[in-house]
N, C-alpha and C. Protein backbone atom coordinates (compact mmCIF):
# COMPACT_ATOMS: atom_id res chain seq x y z
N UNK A 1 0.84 -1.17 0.00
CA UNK A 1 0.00 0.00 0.00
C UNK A 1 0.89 1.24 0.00
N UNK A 2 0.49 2.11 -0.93
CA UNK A 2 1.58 3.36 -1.27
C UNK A 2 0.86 4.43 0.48
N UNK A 3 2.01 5.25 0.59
CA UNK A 3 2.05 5.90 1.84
C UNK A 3 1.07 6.96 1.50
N UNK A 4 0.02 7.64 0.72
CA UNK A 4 -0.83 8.71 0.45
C UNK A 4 -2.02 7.82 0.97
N UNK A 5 -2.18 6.23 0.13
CA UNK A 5 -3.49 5.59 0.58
C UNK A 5 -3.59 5.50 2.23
N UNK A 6 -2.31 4.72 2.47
CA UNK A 6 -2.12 4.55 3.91
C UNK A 6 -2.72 5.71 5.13
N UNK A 7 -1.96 6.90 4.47
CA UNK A 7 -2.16 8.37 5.23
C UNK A 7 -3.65 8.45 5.11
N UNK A 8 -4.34 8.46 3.61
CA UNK A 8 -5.65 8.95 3.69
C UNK A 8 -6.42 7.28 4.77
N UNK A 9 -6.26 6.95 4.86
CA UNK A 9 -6.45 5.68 5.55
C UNK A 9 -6.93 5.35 7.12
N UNK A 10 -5.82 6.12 7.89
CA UNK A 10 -5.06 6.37 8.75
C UNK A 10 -5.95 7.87 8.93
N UNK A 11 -6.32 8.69 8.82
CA UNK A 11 -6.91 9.71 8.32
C UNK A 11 -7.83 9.47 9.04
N UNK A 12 -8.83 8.57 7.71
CA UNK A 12 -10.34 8.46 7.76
C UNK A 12 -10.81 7.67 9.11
N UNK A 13 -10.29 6.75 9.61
CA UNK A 13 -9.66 6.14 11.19
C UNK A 13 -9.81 7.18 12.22
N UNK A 14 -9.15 7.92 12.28
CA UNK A 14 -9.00 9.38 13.20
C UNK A 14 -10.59 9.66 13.15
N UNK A 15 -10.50 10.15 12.27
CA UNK A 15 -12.34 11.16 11.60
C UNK A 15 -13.25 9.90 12.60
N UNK A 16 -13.32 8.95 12.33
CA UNK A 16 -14.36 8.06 12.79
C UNK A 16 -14.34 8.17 14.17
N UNK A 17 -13.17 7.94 14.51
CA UNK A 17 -13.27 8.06 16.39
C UNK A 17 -13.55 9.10 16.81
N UNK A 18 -13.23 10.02 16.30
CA UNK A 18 -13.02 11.29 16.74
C UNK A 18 -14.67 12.03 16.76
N UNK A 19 -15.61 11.55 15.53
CA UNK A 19 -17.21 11.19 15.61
C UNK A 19 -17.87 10.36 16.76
N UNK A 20 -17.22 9.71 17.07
CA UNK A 20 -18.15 8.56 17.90
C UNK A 20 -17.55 8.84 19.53
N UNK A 21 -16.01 9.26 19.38
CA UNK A 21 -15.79 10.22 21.15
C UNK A 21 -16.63 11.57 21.15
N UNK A 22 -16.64 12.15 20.03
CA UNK A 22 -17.64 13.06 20.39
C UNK A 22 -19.24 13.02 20.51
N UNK A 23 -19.68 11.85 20.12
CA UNK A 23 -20.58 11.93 20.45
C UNK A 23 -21.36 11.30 21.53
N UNK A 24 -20.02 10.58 22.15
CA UNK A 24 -20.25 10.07 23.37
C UNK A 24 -20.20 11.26 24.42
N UNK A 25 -19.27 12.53 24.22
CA UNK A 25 -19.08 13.44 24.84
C UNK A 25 -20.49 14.15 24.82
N UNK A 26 -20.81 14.61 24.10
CA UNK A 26 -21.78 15.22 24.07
C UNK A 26 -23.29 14.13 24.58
N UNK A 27 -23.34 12.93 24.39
CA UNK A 27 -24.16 12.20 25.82
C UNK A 27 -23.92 12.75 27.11
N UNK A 28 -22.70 12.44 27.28
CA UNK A 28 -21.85 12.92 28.89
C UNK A 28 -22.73 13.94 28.96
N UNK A 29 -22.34 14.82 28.57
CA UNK A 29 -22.41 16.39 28.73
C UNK A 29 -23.91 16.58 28.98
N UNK A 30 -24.90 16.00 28.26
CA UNK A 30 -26.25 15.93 28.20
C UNK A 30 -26.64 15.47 29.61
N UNK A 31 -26.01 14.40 30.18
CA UNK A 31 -26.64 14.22 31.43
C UNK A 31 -26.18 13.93 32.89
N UNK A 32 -24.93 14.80 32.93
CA UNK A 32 -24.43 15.32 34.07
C UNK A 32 -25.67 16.18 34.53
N UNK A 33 -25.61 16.44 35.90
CA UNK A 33 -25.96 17.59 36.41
C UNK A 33 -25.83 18.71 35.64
N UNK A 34 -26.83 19.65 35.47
CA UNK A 34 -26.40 21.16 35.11
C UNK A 34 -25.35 21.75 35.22
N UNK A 35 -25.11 21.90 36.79
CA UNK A 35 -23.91 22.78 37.24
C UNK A 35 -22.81 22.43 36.86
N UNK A 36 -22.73 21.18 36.73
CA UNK A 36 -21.18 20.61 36.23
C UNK A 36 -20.99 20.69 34.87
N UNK A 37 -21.97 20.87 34.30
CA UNK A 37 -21.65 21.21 33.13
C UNK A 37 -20.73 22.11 32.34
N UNK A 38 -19.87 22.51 31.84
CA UNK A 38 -18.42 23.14 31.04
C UNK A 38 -19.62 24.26 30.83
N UNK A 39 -19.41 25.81 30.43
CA UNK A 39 -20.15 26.52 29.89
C UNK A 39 -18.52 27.41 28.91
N UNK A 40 -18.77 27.74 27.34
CA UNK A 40 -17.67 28.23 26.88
C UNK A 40 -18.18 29.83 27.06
N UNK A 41 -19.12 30.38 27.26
CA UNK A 41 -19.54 31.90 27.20
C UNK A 41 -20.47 32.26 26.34
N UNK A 42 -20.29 31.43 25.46
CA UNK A 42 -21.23 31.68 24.38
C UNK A 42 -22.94 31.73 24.49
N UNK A 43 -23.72 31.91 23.85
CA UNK A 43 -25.09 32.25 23.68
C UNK A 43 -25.37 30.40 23.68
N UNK A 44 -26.74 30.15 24.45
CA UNK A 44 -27.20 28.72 24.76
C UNK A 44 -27.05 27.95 23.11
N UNK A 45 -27.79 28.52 22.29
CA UNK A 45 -28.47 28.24 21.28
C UNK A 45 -26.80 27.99 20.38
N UNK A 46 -26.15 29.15 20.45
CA UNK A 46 -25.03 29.00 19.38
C UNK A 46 -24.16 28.06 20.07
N UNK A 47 -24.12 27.73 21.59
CA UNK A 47 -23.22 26.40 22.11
C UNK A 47 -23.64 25.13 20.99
N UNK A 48 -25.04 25.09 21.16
CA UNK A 48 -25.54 23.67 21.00
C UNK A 48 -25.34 23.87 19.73
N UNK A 49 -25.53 24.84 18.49
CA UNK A 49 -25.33 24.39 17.39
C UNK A 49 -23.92 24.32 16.56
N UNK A 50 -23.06 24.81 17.64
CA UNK A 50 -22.02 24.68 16.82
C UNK A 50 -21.41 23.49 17.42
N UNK A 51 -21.72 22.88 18.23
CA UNK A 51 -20.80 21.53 19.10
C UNK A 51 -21.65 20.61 17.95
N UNK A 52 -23.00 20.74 17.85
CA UNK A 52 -23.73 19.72 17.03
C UNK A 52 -23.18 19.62 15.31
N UNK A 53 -22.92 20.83 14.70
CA UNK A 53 -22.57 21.18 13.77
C UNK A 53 -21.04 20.19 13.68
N UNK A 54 -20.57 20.66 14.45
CA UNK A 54 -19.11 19.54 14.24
C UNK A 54 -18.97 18.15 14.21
N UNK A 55 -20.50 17.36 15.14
CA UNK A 55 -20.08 16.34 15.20
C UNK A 55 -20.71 15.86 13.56
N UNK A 56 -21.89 16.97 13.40
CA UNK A 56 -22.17 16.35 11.90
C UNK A 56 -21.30 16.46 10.88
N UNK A 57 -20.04 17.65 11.14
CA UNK A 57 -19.48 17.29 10.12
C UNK A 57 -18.43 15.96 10.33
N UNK A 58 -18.25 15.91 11.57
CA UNK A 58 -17.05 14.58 12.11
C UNK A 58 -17.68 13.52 11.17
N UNK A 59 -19.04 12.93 11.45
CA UNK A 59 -19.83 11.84 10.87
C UNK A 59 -20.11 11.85 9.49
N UNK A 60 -20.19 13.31 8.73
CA UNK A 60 -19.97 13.45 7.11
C UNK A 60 -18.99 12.89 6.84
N UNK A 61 -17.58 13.33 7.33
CA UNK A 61 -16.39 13.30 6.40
C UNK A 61 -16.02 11.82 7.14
N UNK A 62 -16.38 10.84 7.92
CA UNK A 62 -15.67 9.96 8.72
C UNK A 62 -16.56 8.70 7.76
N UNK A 63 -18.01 8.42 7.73
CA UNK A 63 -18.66 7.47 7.38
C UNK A 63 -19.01 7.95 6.54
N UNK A 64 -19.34 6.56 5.42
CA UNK A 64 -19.82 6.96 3.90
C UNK A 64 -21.54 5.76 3.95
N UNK A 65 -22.17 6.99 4.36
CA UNK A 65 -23.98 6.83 4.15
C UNK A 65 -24.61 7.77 3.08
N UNK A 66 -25.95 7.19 2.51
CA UNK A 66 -26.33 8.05 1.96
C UNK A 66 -26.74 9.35 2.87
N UNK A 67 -26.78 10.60 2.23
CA UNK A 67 -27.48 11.69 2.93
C UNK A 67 -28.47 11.66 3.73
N UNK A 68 -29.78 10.91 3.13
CA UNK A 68 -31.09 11.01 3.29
C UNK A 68 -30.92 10.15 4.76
N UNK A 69 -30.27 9.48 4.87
CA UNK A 69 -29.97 8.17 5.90
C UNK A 69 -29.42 9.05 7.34
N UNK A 70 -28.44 9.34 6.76
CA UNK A 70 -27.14 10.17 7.68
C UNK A 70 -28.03 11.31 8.20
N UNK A 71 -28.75 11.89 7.79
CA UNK A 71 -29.82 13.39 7.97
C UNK A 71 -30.74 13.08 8.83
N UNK A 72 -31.54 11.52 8.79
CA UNK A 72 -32.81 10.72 9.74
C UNK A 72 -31.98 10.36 10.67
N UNK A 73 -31.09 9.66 10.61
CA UNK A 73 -29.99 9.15 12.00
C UNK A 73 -29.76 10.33 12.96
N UNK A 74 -29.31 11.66 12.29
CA UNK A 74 -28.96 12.66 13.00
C UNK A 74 -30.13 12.88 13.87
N UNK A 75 -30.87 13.36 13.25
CA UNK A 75 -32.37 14.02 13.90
C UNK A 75 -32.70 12.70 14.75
N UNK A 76 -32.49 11.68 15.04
CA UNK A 76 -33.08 10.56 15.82
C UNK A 76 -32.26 11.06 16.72
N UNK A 77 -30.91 11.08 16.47
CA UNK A 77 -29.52 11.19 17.96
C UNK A 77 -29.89 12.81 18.46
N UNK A 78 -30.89 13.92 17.77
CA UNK A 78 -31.03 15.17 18.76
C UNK A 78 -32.48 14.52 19.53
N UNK A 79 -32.79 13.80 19.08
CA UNK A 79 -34.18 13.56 19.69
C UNK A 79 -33.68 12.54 21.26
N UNK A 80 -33.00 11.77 20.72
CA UNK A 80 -32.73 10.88 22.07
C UNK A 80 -31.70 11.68 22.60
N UNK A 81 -30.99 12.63 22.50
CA UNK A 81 -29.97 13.53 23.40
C UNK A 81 -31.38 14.15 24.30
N UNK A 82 -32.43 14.59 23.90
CA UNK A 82 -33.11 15.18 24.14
C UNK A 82 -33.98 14.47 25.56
N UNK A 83 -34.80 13.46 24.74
CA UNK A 83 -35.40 12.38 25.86
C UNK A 83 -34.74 12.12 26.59
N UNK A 84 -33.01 12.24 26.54
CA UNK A 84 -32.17 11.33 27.71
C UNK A 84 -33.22 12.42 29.24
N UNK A 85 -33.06 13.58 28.97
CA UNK A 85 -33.06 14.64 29.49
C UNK A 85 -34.50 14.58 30.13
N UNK A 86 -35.36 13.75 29.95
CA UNK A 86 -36.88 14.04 30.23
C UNK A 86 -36.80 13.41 32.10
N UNK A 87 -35.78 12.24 32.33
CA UNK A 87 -36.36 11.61 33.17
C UNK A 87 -35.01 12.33 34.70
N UNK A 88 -34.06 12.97 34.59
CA UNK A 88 -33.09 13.95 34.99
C UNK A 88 -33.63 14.88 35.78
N UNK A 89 -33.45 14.85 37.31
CA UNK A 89 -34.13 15.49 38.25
C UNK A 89 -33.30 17.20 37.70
N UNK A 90 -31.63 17.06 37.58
CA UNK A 90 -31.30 18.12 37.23
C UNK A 90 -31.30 18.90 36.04
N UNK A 91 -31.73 17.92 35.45
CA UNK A 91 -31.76 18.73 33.57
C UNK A 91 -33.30 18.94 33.05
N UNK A 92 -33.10 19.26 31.73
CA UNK A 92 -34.62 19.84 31.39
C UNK A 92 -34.95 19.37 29.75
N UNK A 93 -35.73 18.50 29.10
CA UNK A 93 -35.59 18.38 27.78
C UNK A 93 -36.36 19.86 26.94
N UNK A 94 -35.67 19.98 25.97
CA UNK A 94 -36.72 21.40 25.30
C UNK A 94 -36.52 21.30 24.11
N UNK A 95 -37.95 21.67 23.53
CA UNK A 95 -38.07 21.31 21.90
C UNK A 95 -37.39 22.18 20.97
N UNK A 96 -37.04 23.37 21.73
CA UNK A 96 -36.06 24.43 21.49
C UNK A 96 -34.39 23.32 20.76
N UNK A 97 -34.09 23.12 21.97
CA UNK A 97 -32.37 22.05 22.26
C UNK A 97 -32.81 21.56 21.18
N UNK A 98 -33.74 20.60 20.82
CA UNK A 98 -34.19 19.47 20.15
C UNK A 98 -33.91 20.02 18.36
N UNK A 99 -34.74 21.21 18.50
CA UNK A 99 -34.54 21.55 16.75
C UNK A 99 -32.96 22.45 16.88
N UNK A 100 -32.29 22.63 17.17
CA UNK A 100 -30.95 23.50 17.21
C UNK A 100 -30.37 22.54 17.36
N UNK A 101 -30.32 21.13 17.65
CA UNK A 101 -28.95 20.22 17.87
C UNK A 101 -29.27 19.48 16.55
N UNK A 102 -30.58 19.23 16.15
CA UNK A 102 -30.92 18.47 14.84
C UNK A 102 -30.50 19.48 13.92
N UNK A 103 -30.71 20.86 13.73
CA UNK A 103 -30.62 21.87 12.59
C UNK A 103 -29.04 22.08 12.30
N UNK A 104 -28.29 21.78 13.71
CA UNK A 104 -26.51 21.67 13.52
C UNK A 104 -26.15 20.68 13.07
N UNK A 105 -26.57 19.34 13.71
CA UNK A 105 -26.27 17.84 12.64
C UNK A 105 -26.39 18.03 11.19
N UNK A 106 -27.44 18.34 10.66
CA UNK A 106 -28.16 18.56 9.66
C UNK A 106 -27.21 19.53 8.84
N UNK A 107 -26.75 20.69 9.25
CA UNK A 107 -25.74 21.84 8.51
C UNK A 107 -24.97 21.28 8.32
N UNK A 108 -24.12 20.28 9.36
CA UNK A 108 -22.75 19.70 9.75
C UNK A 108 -22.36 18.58 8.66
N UNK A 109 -23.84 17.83 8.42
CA UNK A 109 -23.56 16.66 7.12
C UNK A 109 -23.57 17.73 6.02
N UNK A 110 -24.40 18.76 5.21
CA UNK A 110 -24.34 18.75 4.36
C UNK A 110 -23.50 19.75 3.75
N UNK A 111 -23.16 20.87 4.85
CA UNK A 111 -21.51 21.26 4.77
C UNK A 111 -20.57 20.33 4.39
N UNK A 112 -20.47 18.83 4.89
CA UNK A 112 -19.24 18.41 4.52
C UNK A 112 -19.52 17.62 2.95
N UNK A 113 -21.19 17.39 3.30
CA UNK A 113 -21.15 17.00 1.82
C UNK A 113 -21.06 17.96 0.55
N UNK A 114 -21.22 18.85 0.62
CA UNK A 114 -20.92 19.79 -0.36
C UNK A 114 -19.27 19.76 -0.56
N UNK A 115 -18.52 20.12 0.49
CA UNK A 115 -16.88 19.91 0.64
C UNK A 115 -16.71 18.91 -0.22
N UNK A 116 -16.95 17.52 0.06
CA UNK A 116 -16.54 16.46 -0.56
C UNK A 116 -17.17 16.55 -1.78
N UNK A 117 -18.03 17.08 -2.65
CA UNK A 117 -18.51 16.97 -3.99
C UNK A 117 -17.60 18.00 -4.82
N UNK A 118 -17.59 19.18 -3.85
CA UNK A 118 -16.79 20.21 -4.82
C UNK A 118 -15.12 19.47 -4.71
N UNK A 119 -14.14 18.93 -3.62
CA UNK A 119 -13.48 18.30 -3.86
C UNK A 119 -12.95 16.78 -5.03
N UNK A 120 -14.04 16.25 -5.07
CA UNK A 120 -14.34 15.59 -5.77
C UNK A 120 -14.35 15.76 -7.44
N UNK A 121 -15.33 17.02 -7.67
CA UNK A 121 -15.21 17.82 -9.11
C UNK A 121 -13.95 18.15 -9.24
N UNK A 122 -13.35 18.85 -8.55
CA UNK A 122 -11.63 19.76 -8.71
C UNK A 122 -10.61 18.49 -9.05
N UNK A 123 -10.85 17.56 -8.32
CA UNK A 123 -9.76 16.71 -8.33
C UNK A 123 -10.13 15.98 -9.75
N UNK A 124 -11.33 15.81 -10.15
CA UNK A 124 -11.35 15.34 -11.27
C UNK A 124 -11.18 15.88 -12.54
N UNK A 125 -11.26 17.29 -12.69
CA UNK A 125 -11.09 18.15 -13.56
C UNK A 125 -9.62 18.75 -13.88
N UNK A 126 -8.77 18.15 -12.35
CA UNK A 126 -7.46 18.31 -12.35
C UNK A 126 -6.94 17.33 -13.01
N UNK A 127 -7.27 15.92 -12.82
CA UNK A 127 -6.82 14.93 -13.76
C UNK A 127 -7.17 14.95 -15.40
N UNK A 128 -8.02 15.79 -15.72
CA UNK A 128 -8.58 15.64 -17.19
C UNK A 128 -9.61 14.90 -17.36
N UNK A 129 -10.34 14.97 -16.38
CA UNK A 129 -11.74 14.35 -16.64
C UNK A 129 -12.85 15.15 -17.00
N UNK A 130 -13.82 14.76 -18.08
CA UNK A 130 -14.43 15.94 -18.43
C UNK A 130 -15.78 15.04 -18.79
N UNK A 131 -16.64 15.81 -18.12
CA UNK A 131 -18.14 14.82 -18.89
C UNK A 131 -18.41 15.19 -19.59
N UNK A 132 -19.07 13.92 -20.05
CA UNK A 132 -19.88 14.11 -21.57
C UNK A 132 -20.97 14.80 -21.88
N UNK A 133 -20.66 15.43 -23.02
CA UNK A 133 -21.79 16.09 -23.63
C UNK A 133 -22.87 15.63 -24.12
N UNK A 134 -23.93 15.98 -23.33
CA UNK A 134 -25.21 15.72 -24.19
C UNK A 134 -25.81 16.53 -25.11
């Protein structure tokens, strides 16, 4: 195996864990106590969508699902982040959290899927690939 496959390889490895620790983190985080919870300063709404936003893009660029798939999976994982939260003497579920952690998954896949298509075109247009004319 030439050392570019290996690297991209080795790579895509990283990306995957690095999806699935975060989204174990962000369980954690969901159902600690409140108070213990990390706060970065930021506005409630822009915490949750940009932590959510990343892990969708972690799970874009790490696993290869269709969209439509990867987009229903997401919105299932803000919904059960959500329910974890219903039965939590210290936490609170809100349909608010619920559409802002799904609406960041959701940005997060198709941000990266756009990345990877326009990557995809460039690299092929760099080699001399050219489609056909109809």
């Amino acid at each position: 195996m030439r050392f570019e496959e290996r690297s991209i390889r080795l790579l895509g490895q990283f990306v995957r864990f690095s999806a699935i620790g975060f989204a174990l983190t962000l369980v954690i985080l969901t159902i600690v106590p409140a108070a213990e919870r990390p706060e970065t300063g930021l506005q409630h709404d822009v915490e949750h969508f940009g932590a959510f936003s990343l892990l969708g893009l972690l799970f874009a660029f790490g696993f290869r699902a269709e969209a439509r798939w990867m987009l229903l999976g997401s919105i299932a994982f803000a919904a059960f982040i959500e329910g974890a939260q219903i039965q939590l003497p210290t936490r609170h579920a809100r349909l608010e959290d619920f559409l802002v952690d799904a609406a960041g998954l959701c940005v997060g896949i198709l941000i990266a899927r756009l990345v990877s298509r326009s990557y995809l075109r460039l690299s092929l247009i760099k080699d001399g690939f050219r489609a056909p004319v109809e």
